[in-house]
PDB file of N, CA and C in Angstrom:
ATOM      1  N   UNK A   1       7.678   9.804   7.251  1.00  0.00           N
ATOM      2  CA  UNK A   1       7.752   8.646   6.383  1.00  0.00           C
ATOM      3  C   UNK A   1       7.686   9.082   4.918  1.00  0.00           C
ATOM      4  N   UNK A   2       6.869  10.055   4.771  1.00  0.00           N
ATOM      5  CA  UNK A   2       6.646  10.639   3.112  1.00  0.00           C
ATOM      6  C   UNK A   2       7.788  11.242   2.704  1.00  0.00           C
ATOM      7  N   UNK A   3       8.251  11.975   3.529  1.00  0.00           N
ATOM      8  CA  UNK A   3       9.711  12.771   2.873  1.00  0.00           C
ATOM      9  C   UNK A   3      11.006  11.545   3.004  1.00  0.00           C
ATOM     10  N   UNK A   4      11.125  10.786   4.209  1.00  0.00           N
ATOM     11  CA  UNK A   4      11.767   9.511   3.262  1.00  0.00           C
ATOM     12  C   UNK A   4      11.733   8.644   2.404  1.00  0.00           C
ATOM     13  N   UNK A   5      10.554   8.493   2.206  1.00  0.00           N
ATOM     14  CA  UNK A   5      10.131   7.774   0.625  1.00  0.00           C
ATOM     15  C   UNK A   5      10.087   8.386  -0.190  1.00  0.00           C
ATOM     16  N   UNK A   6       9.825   9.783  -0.288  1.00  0.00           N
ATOM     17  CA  UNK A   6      10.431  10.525  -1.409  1.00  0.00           C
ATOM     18  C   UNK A   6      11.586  10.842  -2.255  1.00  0.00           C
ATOM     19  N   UNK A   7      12.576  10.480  -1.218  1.00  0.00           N
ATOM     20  CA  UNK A   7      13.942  10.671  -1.236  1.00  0.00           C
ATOM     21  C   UNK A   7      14.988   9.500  -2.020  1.00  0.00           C
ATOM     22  N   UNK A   8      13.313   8.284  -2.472  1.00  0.00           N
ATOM     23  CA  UNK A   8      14.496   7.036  -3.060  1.00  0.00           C
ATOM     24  C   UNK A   8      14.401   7.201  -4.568  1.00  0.00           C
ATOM     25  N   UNK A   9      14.943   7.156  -5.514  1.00  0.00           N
ATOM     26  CA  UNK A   9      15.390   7.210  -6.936  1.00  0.00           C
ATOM     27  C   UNK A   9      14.106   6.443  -7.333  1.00  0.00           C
ATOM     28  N   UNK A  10      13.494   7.526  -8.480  1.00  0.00           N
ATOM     29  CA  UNK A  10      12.308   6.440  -9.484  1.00  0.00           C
ATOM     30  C   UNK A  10      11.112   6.836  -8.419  1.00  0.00           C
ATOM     31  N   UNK A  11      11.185   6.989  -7.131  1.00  0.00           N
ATOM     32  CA  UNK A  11       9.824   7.101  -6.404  1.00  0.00           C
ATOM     33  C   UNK A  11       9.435   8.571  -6.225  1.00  0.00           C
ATOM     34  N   UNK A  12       7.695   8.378  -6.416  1.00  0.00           N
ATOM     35  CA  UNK A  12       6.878  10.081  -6.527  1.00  0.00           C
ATOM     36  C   UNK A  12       5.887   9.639  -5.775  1.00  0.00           C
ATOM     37  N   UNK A  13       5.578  10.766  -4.966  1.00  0.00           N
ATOM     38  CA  UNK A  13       4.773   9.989  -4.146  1.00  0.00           C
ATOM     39  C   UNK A  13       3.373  10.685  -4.726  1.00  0.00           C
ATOM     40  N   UNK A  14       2.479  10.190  -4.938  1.00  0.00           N
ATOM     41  CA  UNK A  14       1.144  10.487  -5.755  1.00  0.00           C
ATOM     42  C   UNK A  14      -0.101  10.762  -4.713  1.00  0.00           C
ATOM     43  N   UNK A  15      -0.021  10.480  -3.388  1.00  0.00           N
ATOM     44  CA  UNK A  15      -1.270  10.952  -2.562  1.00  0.00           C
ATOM     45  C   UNK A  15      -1.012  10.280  -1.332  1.00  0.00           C
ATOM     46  N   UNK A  16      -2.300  11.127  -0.130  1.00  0.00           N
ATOM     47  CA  UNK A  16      -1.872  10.658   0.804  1.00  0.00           C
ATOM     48  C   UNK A  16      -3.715  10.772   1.487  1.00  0.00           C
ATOM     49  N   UNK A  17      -4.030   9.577   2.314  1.00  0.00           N
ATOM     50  CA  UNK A  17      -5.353   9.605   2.445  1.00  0.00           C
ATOM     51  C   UNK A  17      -5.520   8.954   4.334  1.00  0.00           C
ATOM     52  N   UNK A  18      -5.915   9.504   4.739  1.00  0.00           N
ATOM     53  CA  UNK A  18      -6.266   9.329   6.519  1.00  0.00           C
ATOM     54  C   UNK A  18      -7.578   8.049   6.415  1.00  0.00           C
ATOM     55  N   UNK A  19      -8.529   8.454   5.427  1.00  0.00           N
ATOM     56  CA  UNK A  19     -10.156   7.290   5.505  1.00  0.00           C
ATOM     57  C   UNK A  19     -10.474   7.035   4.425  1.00  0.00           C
ATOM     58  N   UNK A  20     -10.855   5.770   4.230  1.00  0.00           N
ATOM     59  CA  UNK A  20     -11.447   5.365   3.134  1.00  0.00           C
ATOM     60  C   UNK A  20     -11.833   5.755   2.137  1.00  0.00           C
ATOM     61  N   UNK A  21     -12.999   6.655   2.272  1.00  0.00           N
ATOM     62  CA  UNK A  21     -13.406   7.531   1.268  1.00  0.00           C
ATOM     63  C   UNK A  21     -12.480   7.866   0.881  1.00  0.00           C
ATOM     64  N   UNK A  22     -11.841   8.670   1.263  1.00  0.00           N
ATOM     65  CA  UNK A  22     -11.101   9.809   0.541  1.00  0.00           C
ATOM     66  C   UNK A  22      -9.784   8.914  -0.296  1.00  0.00           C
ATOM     67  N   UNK A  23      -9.211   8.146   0.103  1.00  0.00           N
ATOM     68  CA  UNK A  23      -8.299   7.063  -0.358  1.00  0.00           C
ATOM     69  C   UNK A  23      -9.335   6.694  -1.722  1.00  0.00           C
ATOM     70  N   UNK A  24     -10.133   6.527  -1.840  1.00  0.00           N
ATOM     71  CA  UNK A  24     -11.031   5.954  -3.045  1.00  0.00           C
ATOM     72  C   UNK A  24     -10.938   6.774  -4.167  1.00  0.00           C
ATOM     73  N   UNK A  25     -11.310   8.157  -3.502  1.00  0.00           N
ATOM     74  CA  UNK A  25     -11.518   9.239  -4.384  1.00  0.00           C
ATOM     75  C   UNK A  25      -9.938   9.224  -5.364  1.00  0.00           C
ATOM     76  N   UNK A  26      -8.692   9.088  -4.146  1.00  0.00           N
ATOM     77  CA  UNK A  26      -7.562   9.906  -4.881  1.00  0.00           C
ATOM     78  C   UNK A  26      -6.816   8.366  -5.658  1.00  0.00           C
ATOM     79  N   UNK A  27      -7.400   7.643  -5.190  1.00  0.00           N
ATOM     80  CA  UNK A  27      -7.105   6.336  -5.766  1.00  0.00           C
ATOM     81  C   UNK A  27      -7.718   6.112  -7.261  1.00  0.00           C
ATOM     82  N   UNK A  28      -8.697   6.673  -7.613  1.00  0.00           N
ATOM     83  CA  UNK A  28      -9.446   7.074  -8.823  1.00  0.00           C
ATOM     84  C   UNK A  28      -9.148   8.218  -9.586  1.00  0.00           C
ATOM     85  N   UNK A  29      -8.268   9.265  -8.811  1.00  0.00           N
ATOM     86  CA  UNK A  29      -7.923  10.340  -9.714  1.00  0.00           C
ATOM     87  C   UNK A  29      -6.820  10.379 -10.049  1.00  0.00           C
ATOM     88  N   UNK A  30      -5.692   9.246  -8.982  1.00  0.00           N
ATOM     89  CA  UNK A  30      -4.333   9.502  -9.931  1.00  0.00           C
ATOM     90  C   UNK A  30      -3.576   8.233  -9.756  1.00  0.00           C
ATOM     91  N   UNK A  31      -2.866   8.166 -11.293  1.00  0.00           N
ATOM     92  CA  UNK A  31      -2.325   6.642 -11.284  1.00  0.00           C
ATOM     93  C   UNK A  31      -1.176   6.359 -10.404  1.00  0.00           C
ATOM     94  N   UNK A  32      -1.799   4.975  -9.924  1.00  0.00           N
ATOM     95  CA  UNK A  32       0.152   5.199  -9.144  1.00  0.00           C
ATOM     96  C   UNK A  32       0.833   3.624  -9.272  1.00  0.00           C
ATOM     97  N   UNK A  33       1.630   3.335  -8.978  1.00  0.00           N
ATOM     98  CA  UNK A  33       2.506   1.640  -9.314  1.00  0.00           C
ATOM     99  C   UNK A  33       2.198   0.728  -7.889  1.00  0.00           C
ATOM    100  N   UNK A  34       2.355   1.745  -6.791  1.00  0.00           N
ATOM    101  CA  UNK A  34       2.125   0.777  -5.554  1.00  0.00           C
ATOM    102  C   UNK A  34       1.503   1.791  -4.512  1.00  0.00           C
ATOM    103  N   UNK A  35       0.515   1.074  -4.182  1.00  0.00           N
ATOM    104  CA  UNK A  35      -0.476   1.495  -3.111  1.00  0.00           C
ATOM    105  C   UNK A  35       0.280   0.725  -1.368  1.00  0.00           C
ATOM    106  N   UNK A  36       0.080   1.579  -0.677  1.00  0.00           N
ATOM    107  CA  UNK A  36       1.095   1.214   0.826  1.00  0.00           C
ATOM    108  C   UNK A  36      -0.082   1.605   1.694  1.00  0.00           C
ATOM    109  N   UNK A  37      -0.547   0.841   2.404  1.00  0.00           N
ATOM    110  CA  UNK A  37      -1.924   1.166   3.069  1.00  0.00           C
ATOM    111  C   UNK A  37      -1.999   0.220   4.625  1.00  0.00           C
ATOM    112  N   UNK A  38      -2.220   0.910   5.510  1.00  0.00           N
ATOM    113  CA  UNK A  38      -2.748   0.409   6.276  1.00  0.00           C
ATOM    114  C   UNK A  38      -3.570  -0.176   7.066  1.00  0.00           C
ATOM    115  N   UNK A  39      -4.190  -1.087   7.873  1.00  0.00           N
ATOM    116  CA  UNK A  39      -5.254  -1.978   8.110  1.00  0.00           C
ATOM    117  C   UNK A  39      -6.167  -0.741   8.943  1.00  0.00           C
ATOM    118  N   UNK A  40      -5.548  -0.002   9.483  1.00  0.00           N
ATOM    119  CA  UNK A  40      -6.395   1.078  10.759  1.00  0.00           C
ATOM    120  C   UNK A  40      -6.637   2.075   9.837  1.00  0.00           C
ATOM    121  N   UNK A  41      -7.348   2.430   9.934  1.00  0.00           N
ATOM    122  CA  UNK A  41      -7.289   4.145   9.059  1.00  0.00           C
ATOM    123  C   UNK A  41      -8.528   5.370  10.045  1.00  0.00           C
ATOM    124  N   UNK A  42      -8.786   6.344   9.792  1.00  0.00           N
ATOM    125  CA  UNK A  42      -9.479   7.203  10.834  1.00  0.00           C
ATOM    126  C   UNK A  42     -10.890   7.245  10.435  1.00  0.00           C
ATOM    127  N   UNK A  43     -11.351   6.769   9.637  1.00  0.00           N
ATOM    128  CA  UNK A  43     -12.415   5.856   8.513  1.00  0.00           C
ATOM    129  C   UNK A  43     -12.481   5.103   7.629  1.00  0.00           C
ATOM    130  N   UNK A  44     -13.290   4.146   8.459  1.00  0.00           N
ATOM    131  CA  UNK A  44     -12.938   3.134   7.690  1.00  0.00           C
ATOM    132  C   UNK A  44     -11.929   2.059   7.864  1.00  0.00           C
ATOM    133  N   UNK A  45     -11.539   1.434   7.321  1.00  0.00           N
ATOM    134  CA  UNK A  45     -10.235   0.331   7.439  1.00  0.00           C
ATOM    135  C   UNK A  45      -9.515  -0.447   6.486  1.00  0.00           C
ATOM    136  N   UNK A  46      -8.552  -0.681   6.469  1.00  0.00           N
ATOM    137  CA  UNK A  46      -7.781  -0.865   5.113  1.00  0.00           C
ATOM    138  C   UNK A  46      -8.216  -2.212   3.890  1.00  0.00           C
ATOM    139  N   UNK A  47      -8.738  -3.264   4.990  1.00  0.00           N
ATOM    140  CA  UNK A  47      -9.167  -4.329   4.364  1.00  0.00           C
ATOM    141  C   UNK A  47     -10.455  -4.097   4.117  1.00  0.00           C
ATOM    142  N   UNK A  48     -11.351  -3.426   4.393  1.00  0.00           N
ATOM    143  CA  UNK A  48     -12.495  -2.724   3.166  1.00  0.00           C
ATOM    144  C   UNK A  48     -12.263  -2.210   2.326  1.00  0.00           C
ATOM    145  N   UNK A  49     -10.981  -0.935   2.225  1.00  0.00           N
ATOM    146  CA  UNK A  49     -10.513  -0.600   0.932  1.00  0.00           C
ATOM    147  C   UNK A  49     -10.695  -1.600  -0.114  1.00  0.00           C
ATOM    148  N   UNK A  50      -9.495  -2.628   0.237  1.00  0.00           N
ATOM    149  CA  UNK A  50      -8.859  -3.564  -0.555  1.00  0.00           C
ATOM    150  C   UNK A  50     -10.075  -4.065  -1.318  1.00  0.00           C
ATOM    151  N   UNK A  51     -10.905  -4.564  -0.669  1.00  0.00           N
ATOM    152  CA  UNK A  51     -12.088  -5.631  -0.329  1.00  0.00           C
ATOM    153  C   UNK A  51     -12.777  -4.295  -1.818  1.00  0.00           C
ATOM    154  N   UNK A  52     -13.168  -4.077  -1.217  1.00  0.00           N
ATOM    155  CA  UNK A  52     -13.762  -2.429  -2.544  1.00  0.00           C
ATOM    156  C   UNK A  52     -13.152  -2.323  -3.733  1.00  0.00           C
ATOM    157  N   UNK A  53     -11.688  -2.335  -3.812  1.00  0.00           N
ATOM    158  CA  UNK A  53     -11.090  -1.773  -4.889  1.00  0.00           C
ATOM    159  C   UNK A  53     -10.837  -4.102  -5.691  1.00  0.00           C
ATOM    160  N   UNK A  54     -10.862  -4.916  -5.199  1.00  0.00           N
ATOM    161  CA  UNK A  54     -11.183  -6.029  -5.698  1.00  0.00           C
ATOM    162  C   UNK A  54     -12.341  -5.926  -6.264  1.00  0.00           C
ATOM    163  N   UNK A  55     -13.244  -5.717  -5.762  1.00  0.00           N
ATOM    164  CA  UNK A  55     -14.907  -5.451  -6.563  1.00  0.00           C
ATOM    165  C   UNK A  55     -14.970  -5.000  -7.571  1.00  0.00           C
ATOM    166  N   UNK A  56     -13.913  -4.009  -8.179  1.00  0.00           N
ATOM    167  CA  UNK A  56     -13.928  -2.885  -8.323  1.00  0.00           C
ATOM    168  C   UNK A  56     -14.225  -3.411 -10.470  1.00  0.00           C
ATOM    169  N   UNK A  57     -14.620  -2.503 -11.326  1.00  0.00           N
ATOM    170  CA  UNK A  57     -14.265  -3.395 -12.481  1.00  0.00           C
ATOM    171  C   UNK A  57     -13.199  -3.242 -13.535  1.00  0.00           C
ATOM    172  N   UNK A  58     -12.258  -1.970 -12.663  1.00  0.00           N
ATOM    173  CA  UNK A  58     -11.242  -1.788 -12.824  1.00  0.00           C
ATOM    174  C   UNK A  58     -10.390  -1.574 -12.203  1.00  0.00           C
ATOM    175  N   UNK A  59     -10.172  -2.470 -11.488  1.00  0.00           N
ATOM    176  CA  UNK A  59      -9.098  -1.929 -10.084  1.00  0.00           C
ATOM    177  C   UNK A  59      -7.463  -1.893 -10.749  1.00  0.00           C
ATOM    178  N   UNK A  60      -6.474  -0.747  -9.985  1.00  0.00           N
ATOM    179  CA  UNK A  60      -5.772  -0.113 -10.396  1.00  0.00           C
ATOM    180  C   UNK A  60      -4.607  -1.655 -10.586  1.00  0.00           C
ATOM    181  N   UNK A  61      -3.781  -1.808 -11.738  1.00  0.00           N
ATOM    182  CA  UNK A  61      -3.018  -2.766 -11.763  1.00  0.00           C
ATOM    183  C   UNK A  61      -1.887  -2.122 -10.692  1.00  0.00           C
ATOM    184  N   UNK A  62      -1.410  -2.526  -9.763  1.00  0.00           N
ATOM    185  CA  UNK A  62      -0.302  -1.891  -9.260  1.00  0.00           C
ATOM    186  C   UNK A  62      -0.233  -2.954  -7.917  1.00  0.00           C
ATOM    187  N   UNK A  63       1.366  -2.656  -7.150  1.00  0.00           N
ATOM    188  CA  UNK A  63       1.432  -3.549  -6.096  1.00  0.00           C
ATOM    189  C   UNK A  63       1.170  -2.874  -4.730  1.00  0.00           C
ATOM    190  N   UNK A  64       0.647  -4.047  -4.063  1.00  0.00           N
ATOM    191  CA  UNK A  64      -0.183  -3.410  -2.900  1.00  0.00           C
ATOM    192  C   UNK A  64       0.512  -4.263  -1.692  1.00  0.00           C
ATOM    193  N   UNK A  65       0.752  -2.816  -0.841  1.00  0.00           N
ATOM    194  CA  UNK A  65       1.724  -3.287   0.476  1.00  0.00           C
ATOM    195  C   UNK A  65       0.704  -3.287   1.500  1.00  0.00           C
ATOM    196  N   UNK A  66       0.981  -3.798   2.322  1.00  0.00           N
ATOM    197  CA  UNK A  66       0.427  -3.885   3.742  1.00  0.00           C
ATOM    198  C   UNK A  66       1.435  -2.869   4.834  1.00  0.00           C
ATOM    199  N   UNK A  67       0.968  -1.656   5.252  1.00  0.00           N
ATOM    200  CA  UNK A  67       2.446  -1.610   6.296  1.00  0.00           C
ATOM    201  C   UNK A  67       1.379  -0.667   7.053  1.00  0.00           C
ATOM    202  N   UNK A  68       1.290  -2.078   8.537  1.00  0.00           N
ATOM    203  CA  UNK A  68       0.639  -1.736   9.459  1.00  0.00           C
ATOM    204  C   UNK A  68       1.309  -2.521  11.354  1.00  0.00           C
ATOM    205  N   UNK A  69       0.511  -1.983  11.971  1.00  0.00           N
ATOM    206  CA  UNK A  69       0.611  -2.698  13.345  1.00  0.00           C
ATOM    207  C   UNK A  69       0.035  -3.630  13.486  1.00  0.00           C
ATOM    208  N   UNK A  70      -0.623  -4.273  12.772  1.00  0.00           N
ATOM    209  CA  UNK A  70      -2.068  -5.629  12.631  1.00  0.00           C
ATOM    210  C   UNK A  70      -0.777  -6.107  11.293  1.00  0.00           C
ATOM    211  N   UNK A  71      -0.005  -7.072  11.441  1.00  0.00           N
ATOM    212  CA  UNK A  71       0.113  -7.817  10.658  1.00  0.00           C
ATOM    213  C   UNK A  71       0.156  -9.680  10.835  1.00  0.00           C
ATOM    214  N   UNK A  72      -0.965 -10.050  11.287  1.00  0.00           N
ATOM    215  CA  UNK A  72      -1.492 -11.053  12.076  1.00  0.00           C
ATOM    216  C   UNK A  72      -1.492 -11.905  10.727  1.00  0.00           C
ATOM    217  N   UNK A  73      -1.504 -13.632  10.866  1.00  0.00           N
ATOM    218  CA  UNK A  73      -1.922 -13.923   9.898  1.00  0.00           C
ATOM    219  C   UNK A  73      -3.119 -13.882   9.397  1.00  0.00           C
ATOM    220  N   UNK A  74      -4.203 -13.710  10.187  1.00  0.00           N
ATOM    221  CA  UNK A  74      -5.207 -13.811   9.832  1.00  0.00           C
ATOM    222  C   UNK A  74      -5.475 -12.485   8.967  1.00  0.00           C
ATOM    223  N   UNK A  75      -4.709 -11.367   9.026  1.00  0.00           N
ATOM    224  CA  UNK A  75      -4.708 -10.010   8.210  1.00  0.00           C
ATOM    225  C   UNK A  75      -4.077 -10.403   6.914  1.00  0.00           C
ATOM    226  N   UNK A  76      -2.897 -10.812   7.007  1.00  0.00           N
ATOM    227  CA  UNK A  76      -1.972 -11.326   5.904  1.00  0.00           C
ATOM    228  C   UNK A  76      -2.695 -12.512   4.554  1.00  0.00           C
ATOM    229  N   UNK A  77      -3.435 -13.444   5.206  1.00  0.00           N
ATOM    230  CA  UNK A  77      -4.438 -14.155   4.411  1.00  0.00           C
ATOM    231  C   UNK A  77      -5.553 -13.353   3.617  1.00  0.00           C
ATOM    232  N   UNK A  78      -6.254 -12.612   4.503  1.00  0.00           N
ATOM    233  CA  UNK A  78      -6.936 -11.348   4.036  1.00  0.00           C
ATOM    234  C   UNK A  78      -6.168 -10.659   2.778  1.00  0.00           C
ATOM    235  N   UNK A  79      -5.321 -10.131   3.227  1.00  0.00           N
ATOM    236  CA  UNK A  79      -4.600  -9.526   2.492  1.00  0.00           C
ATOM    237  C   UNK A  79      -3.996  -9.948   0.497  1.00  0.00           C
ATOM    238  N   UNK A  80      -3.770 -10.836   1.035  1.00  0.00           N
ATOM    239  CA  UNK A  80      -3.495 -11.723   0.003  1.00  0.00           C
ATOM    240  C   UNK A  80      -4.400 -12.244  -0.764  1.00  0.00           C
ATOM    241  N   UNK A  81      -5.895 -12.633  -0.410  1.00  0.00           N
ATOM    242  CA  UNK A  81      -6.840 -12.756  -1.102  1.00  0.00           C
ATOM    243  C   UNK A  81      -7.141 -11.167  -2.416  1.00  0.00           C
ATOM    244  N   UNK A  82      -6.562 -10.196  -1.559  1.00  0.00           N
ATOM    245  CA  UNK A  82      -7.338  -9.140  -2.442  1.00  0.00           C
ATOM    246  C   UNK A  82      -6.405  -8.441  -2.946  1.00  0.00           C
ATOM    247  N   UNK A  83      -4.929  -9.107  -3.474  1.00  0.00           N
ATOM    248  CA  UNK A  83      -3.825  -8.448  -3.986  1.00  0.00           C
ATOM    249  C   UNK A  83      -2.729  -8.249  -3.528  1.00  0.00           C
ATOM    250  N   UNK A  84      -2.427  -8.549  -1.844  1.00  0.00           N
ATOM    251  CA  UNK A  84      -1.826  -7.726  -1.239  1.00  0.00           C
ATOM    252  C   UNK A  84      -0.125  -8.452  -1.447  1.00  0.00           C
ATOM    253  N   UNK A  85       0.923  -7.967  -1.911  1.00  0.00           N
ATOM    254  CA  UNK A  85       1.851  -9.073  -2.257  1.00  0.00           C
ATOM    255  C   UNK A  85       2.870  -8.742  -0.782  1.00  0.00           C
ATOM    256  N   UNK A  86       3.250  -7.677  -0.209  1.00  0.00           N
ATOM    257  CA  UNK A  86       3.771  -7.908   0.594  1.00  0.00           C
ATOM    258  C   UNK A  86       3.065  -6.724   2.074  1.00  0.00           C
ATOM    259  N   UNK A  87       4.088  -7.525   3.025  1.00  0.00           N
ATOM    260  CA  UNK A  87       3.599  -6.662   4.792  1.00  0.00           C
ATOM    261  C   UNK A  87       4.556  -6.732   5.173  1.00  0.00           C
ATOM    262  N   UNK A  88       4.555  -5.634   5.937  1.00  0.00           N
ATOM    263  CA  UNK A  88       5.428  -5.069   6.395  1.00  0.00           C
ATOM    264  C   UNK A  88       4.907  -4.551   8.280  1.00  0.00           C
ATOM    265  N   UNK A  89       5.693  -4.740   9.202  1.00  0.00           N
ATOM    266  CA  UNK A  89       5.059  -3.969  10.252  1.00  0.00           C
ATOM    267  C   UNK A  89       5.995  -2.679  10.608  1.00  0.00           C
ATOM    268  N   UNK A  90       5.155  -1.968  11.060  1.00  0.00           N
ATOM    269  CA  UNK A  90       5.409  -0.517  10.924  1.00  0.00           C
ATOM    270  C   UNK A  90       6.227  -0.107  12.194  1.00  0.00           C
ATOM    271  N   UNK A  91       6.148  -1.278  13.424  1.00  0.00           N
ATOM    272  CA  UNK A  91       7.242  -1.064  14.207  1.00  0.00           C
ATOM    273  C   UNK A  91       8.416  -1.671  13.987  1.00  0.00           C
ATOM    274  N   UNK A  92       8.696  -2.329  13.586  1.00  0.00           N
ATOM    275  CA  UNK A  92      10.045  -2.832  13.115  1.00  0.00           C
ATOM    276  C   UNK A  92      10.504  -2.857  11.840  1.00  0.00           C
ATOM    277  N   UNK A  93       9.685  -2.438  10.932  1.00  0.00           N
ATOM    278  CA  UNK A  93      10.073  -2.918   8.844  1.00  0.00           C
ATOM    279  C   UNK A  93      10.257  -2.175   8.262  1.00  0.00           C
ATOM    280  N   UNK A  94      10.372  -0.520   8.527  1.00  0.00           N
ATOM    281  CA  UNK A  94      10.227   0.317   7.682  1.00  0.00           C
ATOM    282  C   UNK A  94      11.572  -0.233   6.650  1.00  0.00           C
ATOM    283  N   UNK A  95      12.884   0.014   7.477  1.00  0.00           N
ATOM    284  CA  UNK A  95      13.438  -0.397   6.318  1.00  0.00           C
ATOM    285  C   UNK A  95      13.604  -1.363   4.903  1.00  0.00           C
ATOM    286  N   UNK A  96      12.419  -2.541   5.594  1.00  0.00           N
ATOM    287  CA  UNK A  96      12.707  -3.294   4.673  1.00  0.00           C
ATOM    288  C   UNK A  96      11.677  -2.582   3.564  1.00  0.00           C
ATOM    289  N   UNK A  97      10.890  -2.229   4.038  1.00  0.00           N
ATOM    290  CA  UNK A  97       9.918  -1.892   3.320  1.00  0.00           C
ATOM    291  C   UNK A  97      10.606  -0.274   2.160  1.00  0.00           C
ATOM    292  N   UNK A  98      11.592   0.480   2.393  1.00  0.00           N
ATOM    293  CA  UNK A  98      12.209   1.651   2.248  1.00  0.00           C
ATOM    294  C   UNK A  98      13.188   0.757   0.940  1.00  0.00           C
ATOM    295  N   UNK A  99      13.630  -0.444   1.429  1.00  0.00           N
ATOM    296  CA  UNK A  99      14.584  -1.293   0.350  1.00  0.00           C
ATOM    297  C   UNK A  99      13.743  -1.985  -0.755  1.00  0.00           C
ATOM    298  N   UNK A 100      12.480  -2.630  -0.708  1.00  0.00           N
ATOM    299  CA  UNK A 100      11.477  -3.144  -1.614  1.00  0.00           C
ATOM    300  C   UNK A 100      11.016  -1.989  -2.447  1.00  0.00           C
ATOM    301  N   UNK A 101      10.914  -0.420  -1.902  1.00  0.00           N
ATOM    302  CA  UNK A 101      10.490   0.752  -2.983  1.00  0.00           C
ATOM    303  C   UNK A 101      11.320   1.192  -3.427  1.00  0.00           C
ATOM    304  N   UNK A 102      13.048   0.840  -3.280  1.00  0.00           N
ATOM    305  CA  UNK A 102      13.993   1.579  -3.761  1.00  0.00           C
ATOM    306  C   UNK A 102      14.729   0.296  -4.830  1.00  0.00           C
ATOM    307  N   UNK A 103      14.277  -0.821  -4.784  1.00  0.00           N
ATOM    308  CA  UNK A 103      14.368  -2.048  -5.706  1.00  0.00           C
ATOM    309  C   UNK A 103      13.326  -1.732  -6.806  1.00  0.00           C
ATOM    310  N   UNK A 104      12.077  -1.666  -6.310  1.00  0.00           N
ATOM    311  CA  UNK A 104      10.766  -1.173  -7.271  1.00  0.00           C
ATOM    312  C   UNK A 104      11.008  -0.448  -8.107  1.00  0.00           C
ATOM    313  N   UNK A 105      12.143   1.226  -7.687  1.00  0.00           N
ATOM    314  CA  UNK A 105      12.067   2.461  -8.316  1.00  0.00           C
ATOM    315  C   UNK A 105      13.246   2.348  -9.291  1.00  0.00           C
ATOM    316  N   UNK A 106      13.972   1.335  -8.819  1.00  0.00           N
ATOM    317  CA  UNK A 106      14.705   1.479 -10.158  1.00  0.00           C
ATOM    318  C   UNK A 106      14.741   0.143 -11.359  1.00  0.00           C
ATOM    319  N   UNK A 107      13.277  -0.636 -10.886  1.00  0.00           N
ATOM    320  CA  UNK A 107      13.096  -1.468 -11.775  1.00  0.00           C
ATOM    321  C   UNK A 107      14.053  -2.876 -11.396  1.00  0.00           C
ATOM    322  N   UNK A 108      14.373  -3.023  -9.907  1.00  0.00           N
ATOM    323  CA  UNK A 108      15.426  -4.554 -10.234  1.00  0.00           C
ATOM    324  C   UNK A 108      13.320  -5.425  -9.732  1.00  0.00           C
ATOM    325  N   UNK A 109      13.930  -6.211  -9.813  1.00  0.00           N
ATOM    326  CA  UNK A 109      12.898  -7.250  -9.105  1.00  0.00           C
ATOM    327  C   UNK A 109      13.146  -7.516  -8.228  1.00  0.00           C
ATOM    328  N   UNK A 110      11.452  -7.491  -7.748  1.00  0.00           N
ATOM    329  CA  UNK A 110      11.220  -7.678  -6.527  1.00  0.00           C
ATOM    330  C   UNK A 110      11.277  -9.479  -5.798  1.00  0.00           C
ATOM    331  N   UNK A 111      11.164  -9.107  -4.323  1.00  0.00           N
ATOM    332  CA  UNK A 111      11.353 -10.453  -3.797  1.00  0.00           C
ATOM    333  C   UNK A 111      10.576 -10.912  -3.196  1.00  0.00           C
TER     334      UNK A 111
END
């Protein structure tokens, strides 16, 4: 997935994080435009992130995807409370989700 998202015009990919913690840490050390995160993670879970980085008293201005296997509404409401502008599910959306970062990277607007 990283080396195809690398591959779209305007996009760099700035980090890559398995648990929470560590997503925090690199989320604090380097700027990025859109955070792509998932609800499962191997510590931790994505809507604590979120939930954390809302608290936060500077949370990073940037757009925040959902692209997971949990895209329930009850995740999506969640989601949306704490920034989240779009979801995506990871068994069927990549592309759309591959077309929203390659709209992003070259600056058209988004939908």
């Amino acid at each position: 997935m990283i080396d195809t998202l690398n591959e779209i015009p305007g996009v760099a990919f700035a980090g890559f994080a398995e648990g929470e913690a560590d997503a925090l840490k690199k989320i604090d050390a380097e700027p990025f435009d859109v955070l792509i995160l998932d609800i499962e993670l191997k510590q931790g879970n994505g809507m604590s992130l979120l939930r954390t980085l809302a608290a936060s008293p500077k949370p990073p201005n940037s757009t925040k995807i959902i692209f997971s296997n949990n895209v329930s509404n009850a995740f999506r409401r969640a989601g949306e409370k704490y920034g989240v502008r779009f979801f995506f599910d990871k068994s069927s959306e990549f592309t759309k989700l591959r077309d929203l970062l390659a709209a992003l990277g070259t600056g058209l607007p988004d939908h």
